[in-house]
Protein backbone atom coordinates (compact mmCIF):
# COMPACT_ATOMS: atom_id res chain seq x y z
CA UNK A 1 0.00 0.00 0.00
CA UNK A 2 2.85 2.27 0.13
CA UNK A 3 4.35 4.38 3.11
CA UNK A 4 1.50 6.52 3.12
CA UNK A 5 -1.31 3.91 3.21
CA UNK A 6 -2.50 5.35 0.36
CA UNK A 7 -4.09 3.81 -2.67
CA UNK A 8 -6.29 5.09 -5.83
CA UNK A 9 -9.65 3.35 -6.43
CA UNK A 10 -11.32 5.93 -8.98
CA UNK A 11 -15.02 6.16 -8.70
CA UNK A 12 -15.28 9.79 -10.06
CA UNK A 13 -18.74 10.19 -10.91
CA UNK A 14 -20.40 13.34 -13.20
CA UNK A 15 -22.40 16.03 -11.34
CA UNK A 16 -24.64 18.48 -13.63
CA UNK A 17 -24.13 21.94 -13.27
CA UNK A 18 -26.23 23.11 -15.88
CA UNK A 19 -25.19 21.28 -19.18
CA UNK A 20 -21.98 20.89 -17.41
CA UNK A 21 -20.54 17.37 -16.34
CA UNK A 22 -18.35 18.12 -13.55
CA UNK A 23 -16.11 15.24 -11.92
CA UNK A 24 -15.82 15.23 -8.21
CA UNK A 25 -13.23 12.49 -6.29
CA UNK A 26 -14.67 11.26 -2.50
CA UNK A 27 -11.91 10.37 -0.65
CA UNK A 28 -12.10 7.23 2.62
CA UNK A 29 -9.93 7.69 5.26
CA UNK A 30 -9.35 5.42 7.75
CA UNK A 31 -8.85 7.80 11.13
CA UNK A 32 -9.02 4.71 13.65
CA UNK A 33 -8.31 1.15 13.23
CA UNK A 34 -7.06 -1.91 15.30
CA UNK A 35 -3.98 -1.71 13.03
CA UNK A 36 -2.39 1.39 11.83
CA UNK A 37 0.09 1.21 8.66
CA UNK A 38 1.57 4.84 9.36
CA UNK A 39 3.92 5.37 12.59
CA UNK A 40 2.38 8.74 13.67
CA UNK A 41 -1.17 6.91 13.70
CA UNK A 42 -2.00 4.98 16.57
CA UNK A 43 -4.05 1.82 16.61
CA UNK A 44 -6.64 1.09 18.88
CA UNK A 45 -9.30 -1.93 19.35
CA UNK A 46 -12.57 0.40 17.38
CA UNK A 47 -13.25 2.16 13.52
CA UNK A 48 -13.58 5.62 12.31
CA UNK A 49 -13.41 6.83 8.94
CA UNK A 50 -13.33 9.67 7.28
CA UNK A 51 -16.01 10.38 4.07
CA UNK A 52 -15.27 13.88 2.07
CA UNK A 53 -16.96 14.71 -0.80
CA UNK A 54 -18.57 17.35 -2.30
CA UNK A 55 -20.73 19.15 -0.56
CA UNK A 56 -19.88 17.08 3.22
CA UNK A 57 -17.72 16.06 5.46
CA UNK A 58 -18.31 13.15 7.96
CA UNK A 59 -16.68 10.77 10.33
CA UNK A 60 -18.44 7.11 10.02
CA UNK A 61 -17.42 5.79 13.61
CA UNK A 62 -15.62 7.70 16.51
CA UNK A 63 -13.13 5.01 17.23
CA UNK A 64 -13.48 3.91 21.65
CA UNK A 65 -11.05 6.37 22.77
CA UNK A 66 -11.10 10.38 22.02
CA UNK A 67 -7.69 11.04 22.57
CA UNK A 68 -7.35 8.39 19.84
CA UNK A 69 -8.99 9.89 17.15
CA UNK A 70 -7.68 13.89 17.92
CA UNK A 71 -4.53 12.49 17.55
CA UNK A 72 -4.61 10.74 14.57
CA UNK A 73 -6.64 13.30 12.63
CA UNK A 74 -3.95 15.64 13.32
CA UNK A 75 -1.27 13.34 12.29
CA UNK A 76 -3.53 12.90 9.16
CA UNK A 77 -4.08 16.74 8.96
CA UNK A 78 -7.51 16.33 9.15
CA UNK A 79 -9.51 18.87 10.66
CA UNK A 80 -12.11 17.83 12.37
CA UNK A 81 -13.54 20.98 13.06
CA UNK A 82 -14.27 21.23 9.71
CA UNK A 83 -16.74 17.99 9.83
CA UNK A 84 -20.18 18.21 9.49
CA UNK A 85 -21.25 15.23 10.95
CA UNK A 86 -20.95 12.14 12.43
CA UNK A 87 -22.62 8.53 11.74
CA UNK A 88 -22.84 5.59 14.03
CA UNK A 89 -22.66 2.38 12.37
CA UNK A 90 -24.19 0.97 15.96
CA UNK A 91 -23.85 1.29 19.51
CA UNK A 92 -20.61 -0.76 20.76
CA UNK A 93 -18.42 1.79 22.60
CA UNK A 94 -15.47 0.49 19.99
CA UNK A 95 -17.66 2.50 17.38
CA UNK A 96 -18.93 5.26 19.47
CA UNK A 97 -15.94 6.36 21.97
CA UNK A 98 -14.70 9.31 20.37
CA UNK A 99 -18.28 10.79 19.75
CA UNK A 100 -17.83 13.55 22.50
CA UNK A 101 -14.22 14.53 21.58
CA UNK A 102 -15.41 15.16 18.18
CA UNK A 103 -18.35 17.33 19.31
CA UNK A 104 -16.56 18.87 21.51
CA UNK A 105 -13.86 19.40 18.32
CA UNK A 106 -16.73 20.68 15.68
CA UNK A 107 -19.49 23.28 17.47
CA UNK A 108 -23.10 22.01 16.94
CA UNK A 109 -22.25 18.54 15.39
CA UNK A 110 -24.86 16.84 13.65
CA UNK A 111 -25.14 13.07 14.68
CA UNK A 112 -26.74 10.00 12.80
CA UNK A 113 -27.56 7.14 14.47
CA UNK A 114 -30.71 4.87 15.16
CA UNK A 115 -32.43 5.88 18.31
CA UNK A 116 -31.36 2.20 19.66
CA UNK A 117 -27.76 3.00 19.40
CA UNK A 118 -28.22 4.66 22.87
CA UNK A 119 -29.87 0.83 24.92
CA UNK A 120 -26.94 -1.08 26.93
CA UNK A 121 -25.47 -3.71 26.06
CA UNK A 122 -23.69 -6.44 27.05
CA UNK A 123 -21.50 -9.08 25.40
CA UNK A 124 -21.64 -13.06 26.59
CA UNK A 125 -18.11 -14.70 27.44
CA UNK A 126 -17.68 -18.63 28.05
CA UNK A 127 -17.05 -18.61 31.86
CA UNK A 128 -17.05 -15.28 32.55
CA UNK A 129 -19.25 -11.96 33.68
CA UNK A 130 -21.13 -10.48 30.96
CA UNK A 131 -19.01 -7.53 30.38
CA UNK A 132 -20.75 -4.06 29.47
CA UNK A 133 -20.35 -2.59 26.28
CA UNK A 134 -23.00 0.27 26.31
CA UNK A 135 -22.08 3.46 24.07
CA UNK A 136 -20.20 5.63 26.74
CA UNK A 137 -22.35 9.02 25.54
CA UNK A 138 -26.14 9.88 26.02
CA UNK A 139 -28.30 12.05 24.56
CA UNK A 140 -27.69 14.32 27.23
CA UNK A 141 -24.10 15.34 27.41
CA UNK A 142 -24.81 15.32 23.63
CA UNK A 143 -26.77 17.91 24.14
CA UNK A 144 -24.32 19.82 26.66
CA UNK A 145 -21.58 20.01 23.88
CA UNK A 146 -24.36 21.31 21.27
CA UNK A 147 -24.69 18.47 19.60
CA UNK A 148 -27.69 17.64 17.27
CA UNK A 149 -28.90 14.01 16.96
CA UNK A 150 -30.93 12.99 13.98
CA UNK A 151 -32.86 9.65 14.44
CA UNK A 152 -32.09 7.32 11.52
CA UNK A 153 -34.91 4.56 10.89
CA UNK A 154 -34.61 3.90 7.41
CA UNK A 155 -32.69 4.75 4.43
CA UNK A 156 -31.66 8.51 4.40
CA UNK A 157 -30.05 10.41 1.37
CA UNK A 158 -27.41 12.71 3.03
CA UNK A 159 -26.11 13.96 -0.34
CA UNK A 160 -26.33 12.66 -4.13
CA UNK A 161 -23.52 10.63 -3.59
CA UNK A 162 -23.91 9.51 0.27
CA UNK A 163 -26.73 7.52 1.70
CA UNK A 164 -27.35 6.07 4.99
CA UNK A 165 -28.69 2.31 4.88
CA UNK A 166 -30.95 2.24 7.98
CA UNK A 167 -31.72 -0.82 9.69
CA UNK A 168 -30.45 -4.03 8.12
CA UNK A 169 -33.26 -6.40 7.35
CA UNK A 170 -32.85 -9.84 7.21
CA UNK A 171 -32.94 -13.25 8.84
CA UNK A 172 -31.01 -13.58 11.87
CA UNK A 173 -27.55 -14.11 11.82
CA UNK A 174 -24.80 -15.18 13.91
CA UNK A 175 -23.73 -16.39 17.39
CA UNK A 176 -25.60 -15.48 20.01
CA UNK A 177 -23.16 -13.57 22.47
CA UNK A 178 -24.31 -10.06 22.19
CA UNK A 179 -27.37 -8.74 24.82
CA UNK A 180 -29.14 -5.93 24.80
CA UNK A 181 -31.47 -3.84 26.85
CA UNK A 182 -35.24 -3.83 25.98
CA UNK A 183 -38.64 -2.43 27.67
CA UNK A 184 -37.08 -3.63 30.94
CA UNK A 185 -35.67 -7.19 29.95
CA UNK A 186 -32.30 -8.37 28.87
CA UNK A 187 -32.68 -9.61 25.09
CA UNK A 188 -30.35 -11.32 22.56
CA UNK A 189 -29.48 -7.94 20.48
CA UNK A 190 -30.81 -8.07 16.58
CA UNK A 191 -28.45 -4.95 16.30
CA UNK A 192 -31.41 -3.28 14.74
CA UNK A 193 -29.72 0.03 15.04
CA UNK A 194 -26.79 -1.35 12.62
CA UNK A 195 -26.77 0.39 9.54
CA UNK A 196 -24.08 1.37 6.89
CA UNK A 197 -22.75 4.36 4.53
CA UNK A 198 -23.53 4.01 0.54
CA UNK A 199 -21.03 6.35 -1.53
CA UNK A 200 -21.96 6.66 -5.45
CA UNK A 201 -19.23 6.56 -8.07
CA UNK A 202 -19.47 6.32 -12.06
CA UNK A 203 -19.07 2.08 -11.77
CA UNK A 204 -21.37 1.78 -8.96
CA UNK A 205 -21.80 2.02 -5.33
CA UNK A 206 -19.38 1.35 -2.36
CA UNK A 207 -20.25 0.28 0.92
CA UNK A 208 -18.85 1.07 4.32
CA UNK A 209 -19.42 -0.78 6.67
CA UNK A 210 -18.72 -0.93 10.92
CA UNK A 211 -18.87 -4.31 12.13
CA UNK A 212 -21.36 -6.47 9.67
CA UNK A 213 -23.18 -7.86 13.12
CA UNK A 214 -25.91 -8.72 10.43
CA UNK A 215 -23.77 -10.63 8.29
CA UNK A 216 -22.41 -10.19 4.73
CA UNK A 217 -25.20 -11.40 3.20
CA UNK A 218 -27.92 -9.27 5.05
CA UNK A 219 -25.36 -6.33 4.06
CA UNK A 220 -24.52 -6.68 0.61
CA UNK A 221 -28.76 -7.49 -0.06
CA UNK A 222 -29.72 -4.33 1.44
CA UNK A 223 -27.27 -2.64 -0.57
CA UNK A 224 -27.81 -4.13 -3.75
CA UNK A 225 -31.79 -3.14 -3.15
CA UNK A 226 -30.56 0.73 -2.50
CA UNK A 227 -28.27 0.64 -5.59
CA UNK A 228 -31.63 0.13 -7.74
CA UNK A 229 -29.86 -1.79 -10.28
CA UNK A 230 -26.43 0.06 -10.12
CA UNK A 231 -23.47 -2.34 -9.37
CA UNK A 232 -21.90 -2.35 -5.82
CA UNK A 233 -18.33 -2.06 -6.89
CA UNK A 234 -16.53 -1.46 -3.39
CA UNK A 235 -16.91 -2.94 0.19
CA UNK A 236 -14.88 -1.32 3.10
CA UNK A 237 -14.61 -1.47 6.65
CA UNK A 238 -14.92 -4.50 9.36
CA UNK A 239 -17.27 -7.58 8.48
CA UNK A 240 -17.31 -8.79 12.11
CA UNK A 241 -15.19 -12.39 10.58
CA UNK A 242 -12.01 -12.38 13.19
CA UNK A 243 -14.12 -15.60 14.74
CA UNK A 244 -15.74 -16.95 12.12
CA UNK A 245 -15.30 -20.64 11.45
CA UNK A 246 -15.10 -22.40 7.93
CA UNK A 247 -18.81 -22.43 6.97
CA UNK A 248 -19.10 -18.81 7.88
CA UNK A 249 -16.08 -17.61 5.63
CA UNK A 250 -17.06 -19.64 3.50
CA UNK A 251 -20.66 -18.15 2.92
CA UNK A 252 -19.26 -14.30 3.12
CA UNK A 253 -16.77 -15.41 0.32
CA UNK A 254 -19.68 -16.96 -1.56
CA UNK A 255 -21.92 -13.46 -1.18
CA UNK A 256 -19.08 -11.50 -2.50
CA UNK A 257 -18.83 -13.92 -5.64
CA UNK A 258 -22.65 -13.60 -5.52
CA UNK A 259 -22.78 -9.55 -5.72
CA UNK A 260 -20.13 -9.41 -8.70
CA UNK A 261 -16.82 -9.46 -7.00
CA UNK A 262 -16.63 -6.32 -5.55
CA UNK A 263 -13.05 -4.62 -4.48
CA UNK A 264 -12.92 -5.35 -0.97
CA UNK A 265 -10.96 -3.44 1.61
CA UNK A 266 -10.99 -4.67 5.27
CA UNK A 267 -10.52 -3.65 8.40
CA UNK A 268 -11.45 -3.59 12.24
CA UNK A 269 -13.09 -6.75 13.05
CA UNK A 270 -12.62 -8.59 10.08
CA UNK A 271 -9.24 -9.95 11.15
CA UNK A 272 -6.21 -10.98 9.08
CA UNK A 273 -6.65 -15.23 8.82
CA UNK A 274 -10.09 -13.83 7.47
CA UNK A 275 -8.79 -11.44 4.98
CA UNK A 276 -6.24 -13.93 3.49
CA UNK A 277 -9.31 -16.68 3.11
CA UNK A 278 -11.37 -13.71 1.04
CA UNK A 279 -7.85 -12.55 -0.98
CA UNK A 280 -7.73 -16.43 -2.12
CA UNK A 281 -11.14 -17.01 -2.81
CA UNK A 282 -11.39 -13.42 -5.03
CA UNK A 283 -7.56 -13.18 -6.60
CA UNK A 284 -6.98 -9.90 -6.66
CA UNK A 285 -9.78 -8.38 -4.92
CA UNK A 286 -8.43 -7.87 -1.67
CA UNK A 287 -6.93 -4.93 -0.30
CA UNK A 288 -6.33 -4.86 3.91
CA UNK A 289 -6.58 -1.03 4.75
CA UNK A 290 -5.99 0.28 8.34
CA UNK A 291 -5.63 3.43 10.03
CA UNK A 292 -3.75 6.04 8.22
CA UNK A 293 -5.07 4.23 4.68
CA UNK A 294 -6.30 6.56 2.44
CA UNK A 295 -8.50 5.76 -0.44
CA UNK A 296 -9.80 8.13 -3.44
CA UNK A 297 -13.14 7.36 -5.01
């Protein structure tokens, strides 16, 4: 990927101005990551990435720690007071950390989420305590730092070129370790605040995603019905497959085959043993990004 974690993926798309075609570049950068492939950018257990593009700036994910992702958007030179927004891919505090450093960075932040995002929650270990892992913010000290939220329960178009998946539909999928907080009871969590960024190019669409707690397949189907028809050319971000045994690689290998071999570029959660089973099932296909990565659409 080179020394600067950078690499080109055009999806330059025409806008009209008038009879005009204009072409505009969105750029991906990858602001937190369990790995970092730049030695001024930390790594850190959590996801944040940066979408620019014409018209809007936003940070999909805060990363868990603050300090985290103020310190690796300066090493970026990224200004985050210059973001518009932020996005919450779900409510693990690996996704949601940083949300108050960055509202306290950018005055009267607009943030996306579902209005689940905010529940607790609780993840399941063999032999051990279930451990918290609620989203460390609330509405409230939102609120205190000037922060808008915007309730998400469907698809949303932020932007000709950005739109914001909603809930994931879907059969259920995966292990059941994860708990959540409902009308008083404790409840296996359906992650239906999970959602996912769709960024429009000239081939197609790209997805970025946090964690894929819905699965690939539940993914990649939503997607395919926002595209309308248009191809999805791109996947990035964490598909939740560090754990996944043989059957379950096997599937997520089978979905990509299924949606037209899309470029993939993972991260986060998907986890290396996984990455190397995608790169040999789709030759050339595979490119692990990580924070510091850059990527221009």
């Amino acid at each position: 990927m080179g020394p600067a974690g950078r690499r080109n993926f055009s999806l330059a798309f025409p806008l009209r101005s008038g009879d005009t075609a204009v072409l505009v570049s969105v750029q991906i950068a990858i602001l937190v990551d369990d790995v970092s492939c730049v030695e001024s950018v930390k790594a850190e257990h959590g996801l944040a990435i940066l979408l620019s593009g014409p018209g809007r700036k936003l940070v999909f994910d805060t990363g868990a720690a603050g300090q985290t992702l103020l310190d690796n958007a300066s090493a970026m030179g990224v200004e985050l007071g210059q973001v518009d927004a932020a996005v919450l891919s779900h409510g693990h505090p690996d996704h949601t950390g940083g949300l108050a450093a960055l509202a306290g960075a950018r005055a009267g932040l607009n943030v996306y989420a579902h209005p689940s995002v905010w529940r607790r929650r609780w993840v399941e270990r063999p032999g051990k305590p279930l451990m918290e892992i609620t989203c460390p913010h609330s509405l409230n000290s939102l609120s205190q730092l000037n922060a808008s939220f915007h309730p998400i329960d469907g698809p949303r178009k932020l932007e000709d070129w950005l739109v914001l998946s909603g809930p994931i539909g879907g059969p259920k999928h995966g292990r059941e370790v994860f708990v959540v907080s409902r009308d008083g009871d404790m409840v296996v969590d359906s992650f239906e605040d999970e959602m996912f960024c769709m960024v429009r190019g000239e081939r197609g669409w790209a997805v970025v995603t946090g964690c894929c707690h819905r699965g690939v397949r539940n993914t990649l189907r939503a997607a395919r019905f926002l595209a309308r028809g248009e191809s999805v050319t791109a996947v990035f971000g964490g598909l939740h497959l560090s754990s996944a045994g043989g059957e379950e690689l096997k599937e997520a290998a089978e979905v990509l085959l299924e949606a037209g071999s899309p470029e993939v570029y993972p991260c986060h959660c998907t986890g290396e043993a996984a990455a190397k089973f995608l790169a040999d099932k789709l030759p050339g296909k595979v490119h692990p990004i990580s924070a510091g990565s850059r990527v221009v659409l």
